[in-house]
C-alpha atoms as a PDB file:
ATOM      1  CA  UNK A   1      -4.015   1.068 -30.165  1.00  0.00           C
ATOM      2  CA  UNK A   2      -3.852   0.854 -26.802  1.00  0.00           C
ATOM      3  CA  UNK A   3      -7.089   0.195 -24.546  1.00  0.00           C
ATOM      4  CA  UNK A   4      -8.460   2.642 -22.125  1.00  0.00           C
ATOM      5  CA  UNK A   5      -7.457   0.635 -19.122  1.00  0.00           C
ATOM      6  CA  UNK A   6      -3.900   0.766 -20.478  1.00  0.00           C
ATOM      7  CA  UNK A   7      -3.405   3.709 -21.043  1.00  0.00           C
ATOM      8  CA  UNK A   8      -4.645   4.821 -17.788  1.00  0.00           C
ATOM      9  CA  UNK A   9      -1.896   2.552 -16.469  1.00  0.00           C
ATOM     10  CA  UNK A  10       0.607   3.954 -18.311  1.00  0.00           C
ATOM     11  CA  UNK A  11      -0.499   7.588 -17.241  1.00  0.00           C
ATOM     12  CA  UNK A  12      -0.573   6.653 -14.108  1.00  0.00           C
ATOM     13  CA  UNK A  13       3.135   5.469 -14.243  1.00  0.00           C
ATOM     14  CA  UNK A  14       4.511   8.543 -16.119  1.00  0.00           C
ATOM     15  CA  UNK A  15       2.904  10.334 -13.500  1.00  0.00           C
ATOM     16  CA  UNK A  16       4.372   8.763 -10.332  1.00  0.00           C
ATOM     17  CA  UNK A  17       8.063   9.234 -12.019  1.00  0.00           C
ATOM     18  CA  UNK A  18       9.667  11.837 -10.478  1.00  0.00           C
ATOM     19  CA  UNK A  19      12.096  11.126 -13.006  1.00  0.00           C
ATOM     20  CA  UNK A  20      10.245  11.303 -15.726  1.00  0.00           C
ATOM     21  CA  UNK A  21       9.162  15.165 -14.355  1.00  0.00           C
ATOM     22  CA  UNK A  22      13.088  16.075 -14.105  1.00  0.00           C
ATOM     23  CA  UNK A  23      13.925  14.957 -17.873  1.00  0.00           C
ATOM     24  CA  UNK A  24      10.826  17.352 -18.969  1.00  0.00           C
ATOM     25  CA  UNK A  25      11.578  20.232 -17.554  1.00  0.00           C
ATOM     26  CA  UNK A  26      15.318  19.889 -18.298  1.00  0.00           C
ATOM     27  CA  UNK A  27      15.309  19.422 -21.791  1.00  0.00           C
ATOM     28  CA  UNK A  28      13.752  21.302 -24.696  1.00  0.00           C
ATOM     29  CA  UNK A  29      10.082  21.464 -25.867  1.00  0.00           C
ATOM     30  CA  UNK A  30      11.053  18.696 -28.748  1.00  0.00           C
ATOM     31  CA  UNK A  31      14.043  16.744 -27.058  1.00  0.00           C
ATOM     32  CA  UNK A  32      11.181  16.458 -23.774  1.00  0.00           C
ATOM     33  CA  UNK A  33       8.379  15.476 -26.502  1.00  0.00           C
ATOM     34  CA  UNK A  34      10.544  12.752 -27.680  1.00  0.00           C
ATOM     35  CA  UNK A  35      11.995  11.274 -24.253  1.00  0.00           C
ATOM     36  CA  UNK A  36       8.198  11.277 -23.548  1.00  0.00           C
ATOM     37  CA  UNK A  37       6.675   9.636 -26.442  1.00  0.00           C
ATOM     38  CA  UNK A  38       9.591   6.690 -25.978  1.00  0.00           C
ATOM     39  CA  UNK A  39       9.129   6.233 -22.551  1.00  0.00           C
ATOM     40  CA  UNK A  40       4.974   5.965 -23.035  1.00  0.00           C
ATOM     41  CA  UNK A  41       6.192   3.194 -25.485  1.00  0.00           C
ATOM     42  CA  UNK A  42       8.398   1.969 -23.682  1.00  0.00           C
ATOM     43  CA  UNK A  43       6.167   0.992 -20.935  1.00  0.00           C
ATOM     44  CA  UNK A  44       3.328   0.546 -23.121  1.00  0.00           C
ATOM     45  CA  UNK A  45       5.480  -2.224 -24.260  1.00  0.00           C
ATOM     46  CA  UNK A  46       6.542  -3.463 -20.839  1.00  0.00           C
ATOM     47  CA  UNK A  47       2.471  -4.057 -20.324  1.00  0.00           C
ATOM     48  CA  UNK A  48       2.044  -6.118 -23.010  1.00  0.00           C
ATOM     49  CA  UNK A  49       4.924  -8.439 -22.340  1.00  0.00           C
ATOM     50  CA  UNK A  50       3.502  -8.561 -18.455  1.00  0.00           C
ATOM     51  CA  UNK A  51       0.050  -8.881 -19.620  1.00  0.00           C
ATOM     52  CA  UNK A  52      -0.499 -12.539 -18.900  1.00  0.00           C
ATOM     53  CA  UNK A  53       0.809 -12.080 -15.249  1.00  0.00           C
ATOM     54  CA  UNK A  54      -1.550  -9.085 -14.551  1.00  0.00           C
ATOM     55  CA  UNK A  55      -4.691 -10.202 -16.051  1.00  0.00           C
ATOM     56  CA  UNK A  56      -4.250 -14.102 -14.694  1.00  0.00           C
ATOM     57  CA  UNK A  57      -4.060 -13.654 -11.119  1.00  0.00           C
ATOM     58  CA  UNK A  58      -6.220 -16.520 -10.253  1.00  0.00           C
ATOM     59  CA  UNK A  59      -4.965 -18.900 -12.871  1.00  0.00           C
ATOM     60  CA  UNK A  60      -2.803 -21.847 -10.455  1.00  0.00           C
ATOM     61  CA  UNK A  61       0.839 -22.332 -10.588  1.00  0.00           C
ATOM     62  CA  UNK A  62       3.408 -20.659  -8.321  1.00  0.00           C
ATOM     63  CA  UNK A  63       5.519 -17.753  -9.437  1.00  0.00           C
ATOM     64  CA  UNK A  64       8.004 -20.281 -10.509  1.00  0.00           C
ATOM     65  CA  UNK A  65       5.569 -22.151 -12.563  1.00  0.00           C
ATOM     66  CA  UNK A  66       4.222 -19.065 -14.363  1.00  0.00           C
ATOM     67  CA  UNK A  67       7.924 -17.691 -15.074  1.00  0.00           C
ATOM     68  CA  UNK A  68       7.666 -14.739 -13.573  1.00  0.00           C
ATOM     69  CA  UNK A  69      11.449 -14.206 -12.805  1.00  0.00           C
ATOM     70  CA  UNK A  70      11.964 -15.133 -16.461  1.00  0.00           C
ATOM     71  CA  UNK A  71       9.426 -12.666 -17.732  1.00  0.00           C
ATOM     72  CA  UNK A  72      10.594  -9.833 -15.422  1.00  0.00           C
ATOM     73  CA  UNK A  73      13.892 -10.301 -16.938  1.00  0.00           C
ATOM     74  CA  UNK A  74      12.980  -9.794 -20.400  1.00  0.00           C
ATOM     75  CA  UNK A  75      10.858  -7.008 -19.634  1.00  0.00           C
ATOM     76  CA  UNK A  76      13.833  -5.228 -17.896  1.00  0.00           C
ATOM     77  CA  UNK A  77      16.150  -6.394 -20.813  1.00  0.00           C
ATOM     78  CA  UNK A  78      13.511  -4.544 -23.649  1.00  0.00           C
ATOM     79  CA  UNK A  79      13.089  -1.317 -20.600  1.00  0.00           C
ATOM     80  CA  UNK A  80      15.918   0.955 -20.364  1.00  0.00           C
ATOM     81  CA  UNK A  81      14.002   4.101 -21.357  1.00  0.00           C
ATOM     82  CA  UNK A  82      11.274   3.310 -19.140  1.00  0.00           C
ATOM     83  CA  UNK A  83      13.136   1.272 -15.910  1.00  0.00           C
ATOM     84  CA  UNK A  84      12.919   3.448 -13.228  1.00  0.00           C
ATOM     85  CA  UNK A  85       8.826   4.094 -13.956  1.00  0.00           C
ATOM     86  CA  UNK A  86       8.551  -0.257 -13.832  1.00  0.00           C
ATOM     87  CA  UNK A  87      10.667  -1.165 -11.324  1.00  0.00           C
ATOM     88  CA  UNK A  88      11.847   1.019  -8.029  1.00  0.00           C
ATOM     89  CA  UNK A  89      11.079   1.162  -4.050  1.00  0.00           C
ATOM     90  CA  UNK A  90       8.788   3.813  -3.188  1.00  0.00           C
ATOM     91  CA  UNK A  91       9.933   7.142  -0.988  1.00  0.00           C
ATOM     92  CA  UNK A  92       8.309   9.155   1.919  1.00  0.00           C
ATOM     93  CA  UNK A  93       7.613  11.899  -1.162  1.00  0.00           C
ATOM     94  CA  UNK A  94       6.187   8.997  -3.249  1.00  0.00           C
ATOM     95  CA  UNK A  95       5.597   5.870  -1.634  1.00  0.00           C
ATOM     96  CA  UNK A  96       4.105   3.538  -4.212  1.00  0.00           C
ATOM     97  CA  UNK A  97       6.471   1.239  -5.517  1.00  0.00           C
ATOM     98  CA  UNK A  98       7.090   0.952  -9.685  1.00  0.00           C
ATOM     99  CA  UNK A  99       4.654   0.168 -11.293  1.00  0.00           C
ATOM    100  CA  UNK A 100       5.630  -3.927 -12.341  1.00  0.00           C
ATOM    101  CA  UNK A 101       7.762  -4.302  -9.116  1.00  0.00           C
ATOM    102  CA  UNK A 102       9.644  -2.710  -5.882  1.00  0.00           C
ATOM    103  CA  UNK A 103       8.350  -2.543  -1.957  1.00  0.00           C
ATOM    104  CA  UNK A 104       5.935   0.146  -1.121  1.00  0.00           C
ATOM    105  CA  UNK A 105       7.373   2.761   1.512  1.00  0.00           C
ATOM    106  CA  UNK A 106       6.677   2.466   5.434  1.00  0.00           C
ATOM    107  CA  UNK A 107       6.660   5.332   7.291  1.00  0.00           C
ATOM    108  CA  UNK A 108       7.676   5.658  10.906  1.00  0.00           C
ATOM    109  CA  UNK A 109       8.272   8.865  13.446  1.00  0.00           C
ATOM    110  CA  UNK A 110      10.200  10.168  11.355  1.00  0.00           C
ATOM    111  CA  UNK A 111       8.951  10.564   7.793  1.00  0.00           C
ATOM    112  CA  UNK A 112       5.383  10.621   8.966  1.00  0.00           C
ATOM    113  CA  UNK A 113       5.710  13.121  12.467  1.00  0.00           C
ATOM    114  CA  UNK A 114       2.140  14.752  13.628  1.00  0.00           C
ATOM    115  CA  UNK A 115      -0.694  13.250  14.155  1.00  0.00           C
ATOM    116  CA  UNK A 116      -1.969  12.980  10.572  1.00  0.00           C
ATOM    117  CA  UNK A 117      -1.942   9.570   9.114  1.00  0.00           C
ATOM    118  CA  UNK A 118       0.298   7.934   6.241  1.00  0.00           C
ATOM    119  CA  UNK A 119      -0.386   5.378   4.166  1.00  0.00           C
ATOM    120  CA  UNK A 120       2.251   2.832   3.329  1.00  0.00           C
ATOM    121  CA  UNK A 121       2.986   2.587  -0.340  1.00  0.00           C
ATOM    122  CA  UNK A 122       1.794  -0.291  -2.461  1.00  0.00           C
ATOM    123  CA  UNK A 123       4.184  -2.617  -4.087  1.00  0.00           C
ATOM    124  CA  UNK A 124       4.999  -3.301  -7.957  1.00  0.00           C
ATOM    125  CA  UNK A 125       1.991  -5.173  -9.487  1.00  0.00           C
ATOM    126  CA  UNK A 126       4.365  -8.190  -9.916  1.00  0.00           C
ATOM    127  CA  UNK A 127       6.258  -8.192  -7.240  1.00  0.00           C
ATOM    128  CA  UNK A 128       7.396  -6.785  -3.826  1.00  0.00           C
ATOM    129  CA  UNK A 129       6.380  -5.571  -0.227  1.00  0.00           C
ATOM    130  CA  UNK A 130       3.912  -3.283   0.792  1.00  0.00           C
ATOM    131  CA  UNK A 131       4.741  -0.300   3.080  1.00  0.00           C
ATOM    132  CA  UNK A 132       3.486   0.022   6.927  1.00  0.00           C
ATOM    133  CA  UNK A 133       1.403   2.685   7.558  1.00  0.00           C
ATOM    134  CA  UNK A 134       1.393   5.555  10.752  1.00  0.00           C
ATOM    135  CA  UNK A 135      -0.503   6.862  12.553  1.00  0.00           C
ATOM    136  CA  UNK A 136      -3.602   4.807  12.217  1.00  0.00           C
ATOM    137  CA  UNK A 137      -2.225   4.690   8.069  1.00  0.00           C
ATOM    138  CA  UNK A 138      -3.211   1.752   5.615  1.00  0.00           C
ATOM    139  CA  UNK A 139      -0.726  -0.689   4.891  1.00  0.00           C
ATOM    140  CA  UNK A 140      -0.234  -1.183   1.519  1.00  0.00           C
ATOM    141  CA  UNK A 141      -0.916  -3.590  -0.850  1.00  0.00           C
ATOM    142  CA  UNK A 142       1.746  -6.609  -1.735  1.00  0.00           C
ATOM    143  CA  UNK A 143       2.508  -7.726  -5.485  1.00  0.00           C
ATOM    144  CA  UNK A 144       0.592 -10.469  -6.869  1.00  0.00           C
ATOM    145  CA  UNK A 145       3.338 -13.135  -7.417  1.00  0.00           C
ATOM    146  CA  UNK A 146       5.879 -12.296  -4.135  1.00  0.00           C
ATOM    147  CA  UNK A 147       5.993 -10.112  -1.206  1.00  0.00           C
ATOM    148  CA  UNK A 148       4.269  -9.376   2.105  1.00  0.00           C
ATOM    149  CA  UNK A 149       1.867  -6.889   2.933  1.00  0.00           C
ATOM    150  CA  UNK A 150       2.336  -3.688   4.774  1.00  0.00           C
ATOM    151  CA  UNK A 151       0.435  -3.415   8.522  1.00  0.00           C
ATOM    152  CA  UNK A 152      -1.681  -0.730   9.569  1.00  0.00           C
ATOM    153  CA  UNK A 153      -0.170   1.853  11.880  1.00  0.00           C
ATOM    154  CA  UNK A 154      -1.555   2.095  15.042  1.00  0.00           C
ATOM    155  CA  UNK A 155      -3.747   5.442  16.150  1.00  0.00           C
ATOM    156  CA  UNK A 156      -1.534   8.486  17.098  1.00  0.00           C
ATOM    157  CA  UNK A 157       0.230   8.956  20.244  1.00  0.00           C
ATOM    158  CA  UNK A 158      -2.200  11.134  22.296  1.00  0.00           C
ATOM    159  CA  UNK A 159      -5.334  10.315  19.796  1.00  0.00           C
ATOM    160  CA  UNK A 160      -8.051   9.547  22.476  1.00  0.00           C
ATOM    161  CA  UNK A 161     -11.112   9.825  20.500  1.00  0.00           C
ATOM    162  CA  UNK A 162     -13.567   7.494  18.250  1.00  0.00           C
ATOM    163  CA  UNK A 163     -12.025   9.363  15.136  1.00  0.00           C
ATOM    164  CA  UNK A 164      -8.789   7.380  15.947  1.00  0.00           C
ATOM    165  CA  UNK A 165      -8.498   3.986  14.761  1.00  0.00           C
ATOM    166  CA  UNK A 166      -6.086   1.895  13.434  1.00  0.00           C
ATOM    167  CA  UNK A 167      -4.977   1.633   9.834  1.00  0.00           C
ATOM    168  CA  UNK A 168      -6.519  -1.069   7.815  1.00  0.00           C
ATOM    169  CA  UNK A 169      -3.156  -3.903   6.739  1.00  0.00           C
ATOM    170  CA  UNK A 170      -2.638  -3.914   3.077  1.00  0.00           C
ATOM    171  CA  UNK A 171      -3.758  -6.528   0.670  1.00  0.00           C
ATOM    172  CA  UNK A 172      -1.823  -9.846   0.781  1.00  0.00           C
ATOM    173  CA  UNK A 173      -0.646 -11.276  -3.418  1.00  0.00           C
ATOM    174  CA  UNK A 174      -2.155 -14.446  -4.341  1.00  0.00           C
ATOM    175  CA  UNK A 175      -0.712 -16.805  -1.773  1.00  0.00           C
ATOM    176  CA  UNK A 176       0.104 -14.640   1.303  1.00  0.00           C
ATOM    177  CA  UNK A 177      -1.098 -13.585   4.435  1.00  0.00           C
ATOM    178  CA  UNK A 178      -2.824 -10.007   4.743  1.00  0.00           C
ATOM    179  CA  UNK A 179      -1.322  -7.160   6.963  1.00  0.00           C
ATOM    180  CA  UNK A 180      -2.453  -6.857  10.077  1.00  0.00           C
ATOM    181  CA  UNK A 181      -4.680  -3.521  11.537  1.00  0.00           C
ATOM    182  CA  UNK A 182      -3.175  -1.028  13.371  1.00  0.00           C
ATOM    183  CA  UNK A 183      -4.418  -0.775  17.159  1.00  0.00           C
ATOM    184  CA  UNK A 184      -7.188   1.989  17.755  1.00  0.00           C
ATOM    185  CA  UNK A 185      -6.637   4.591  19.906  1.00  0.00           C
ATOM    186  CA  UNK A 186      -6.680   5.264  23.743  1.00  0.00           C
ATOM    187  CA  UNK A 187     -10.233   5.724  25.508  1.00  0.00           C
ATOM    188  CA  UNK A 188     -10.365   8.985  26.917  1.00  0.00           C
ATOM    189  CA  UNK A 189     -11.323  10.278  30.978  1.00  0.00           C
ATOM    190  CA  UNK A 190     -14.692  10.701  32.235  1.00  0.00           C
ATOM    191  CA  UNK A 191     -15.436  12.830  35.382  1.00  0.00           C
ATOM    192  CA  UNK A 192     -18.448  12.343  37.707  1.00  0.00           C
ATOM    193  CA  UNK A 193     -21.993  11.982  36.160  1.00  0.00           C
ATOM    194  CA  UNK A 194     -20.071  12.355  32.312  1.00  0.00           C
ATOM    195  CA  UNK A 195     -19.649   9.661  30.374  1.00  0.00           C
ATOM    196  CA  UNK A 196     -16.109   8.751  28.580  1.00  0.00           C
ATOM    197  CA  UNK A 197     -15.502   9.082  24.453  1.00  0.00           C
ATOM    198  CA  UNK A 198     -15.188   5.132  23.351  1.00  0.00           C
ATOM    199  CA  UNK A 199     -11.989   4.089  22.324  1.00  0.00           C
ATOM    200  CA  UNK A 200     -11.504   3.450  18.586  1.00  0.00           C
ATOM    201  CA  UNK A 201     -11.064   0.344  16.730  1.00  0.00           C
ATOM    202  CA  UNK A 202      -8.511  -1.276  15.820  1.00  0.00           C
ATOM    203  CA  UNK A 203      -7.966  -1.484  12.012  1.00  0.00           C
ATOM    204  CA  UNK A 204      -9.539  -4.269   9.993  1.00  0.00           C
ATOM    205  CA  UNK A 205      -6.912  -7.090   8.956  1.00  0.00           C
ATOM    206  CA  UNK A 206      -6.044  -7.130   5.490  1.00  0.00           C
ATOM    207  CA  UNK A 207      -7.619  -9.167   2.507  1.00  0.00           C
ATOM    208  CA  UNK A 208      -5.897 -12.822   2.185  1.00  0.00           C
ATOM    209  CA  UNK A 209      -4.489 -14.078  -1.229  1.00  0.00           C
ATOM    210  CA  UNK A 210      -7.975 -14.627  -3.256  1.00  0.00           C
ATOM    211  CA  UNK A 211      -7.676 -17.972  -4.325  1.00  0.00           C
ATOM    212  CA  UNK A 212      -4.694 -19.656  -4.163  1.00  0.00           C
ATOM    213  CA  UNK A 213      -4.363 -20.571  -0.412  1.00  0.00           C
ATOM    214  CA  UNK A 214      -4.013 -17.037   1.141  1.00  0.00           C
ATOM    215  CA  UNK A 215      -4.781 -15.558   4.948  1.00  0.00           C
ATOM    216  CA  UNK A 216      -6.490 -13.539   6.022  1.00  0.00           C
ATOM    217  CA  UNK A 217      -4.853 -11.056   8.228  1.00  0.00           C
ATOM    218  CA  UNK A 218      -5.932 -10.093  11.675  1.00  0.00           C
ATOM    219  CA  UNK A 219      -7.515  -7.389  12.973  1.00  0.00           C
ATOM    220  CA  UNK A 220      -5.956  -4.324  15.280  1.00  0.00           C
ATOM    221  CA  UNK A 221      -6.353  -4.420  19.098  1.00  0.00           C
ATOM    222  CA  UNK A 222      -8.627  -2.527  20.682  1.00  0.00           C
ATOM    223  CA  UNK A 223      -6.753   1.104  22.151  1.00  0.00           C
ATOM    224  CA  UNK A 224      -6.937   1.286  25.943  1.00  0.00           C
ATOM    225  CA  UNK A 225     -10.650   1.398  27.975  1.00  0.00           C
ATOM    226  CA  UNK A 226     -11.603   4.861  28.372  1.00  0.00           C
ATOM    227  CA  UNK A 227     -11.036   5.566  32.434  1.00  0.00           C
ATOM    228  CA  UNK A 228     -13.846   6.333  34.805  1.00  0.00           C
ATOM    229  CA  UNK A 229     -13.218   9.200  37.678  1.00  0.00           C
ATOM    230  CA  UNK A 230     -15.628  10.453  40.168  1.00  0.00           C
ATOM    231  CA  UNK A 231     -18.640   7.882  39.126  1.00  0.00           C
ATOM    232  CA  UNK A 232     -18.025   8.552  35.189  1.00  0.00           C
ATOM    233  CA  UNK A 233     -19.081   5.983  32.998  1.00  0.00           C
ATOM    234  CA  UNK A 234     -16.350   4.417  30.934  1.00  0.00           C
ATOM    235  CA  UNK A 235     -16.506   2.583  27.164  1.00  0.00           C
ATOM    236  CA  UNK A 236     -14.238   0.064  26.562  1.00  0.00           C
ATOM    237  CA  UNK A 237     -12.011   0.061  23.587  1.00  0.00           C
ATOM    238  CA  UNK A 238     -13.119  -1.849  20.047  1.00  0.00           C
ATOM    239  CA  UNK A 239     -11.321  -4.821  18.455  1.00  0.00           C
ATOM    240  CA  UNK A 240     -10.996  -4.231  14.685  1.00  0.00           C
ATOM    241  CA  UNK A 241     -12.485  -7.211  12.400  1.00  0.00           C
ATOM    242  CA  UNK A 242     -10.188  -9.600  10.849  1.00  0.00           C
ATOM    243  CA  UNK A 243      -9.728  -9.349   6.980  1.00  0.00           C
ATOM    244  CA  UNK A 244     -11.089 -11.210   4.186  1.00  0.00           C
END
């Protein structure tokens, strides 16, 4: 039987699969009950072969050492039913990466217009990149065993108050460098005998590969000093903190 923490894993996978969504609704009550139950298996099966790698993450070696590449390959081998919930690149409509490996999605001006922020997509727990946020967005988080983390997007064009800082970078995997923080938005005007909104801070840098050598990454930039006009009193921007 699988345990709790598994099983919320595999959930969690099934979920994310647009795929998986399609073949439901397209089929028939029993033929979608069966595609199901096999591809719950299937990467129920895919944990257990990966289990080592995931639960491990501070035991020393390189990826090389551990066979990673030779374990990925088995577990795509065994996978068919289940491939495209383990290993794809994430998408503006879903931007977390599968759920053993692929890079995260980063947004830009694009896929991410507004003001609202996006959050890069995490990579594969194995492997892969992690997405860049926008507009003052997280990066996301890199694999364990390969990849870089996403950066932070800086505040939104046009944000000029302390609501407006930069996204946080995205975790680095065990050897790499954390994303950097987005830069914090512009400091806005004050007029005579008023006093200026401060600028935000930058984002925090992300968290540095926990034990096997990693970086920490740096923090955001400060946005631009708020501007004094007429006698106003201006606050000058924050830097955001370096990462862990």
């Amino acid at each position: 039987m699988s345990s709790p923490r598994k099983r919320g894993l595999i959930v969690a996978a099934l979920s994310a699969s647009a795929l998986t969504g399609a073949a439901l609704v397209a089929g028939s009550t029993s033929t979608a009950g069966a595609a199901d139950a096999d591809q719950a298996n299937c990467v129920d099966q895919a944990l257990d072969m990966s289990r080592n790698l995931r639960e491990t993450i501070t035991t020393p070696g390189s990826a090389r050492k551990r066979g990673v590449e030779q374990v990925i390959a088995r577990i795509k081998d065994k996978s068919a039913a289940c491939i495209d919930v383990l290993f794809r690149d994430g998408t503006a409509d879903n931007p977390d990466a599968g759920l053993l490996g692929g890079d995260g999605f980063s947004y830009d001006s694009g896929t991410c217009p507004g003001v609202a922020a996006c959050n890069g997509g995490n990579a594969g727990k194995l492997t892969g990149n992690g997405g860049d946020g926008y507009n003052g967005g997280t990066g996301g988080n890199a694999g364990w065993y390969g990849g870089v983390a996403g950066d932070g997007g800086d505040a939104a064009v046009g944000c000029n108050n302390n609501e407006c800082r930069g996204g946080n970078g995205g975790r680095a995997g065990r050897m790499g460098t954390g994303g950097t923080g987005g830069i914090g938005g512009e400091g806005g005007s004050a007029f005579a005998n008023s006093t200026a909104g401060s600028t935000a801070l930058g984002g925090t840098g992300g968290t540095g590969g926990d034990s096997q050598g990693g970086t920490a990454g740096p923090g955001g930039a400060s946005g631009g000093a708020a501007t004094a006009i007429g006698g106003g009193t201006a606050i000058p921007g924050g830097t955001g903190a370096t990462g862990t």
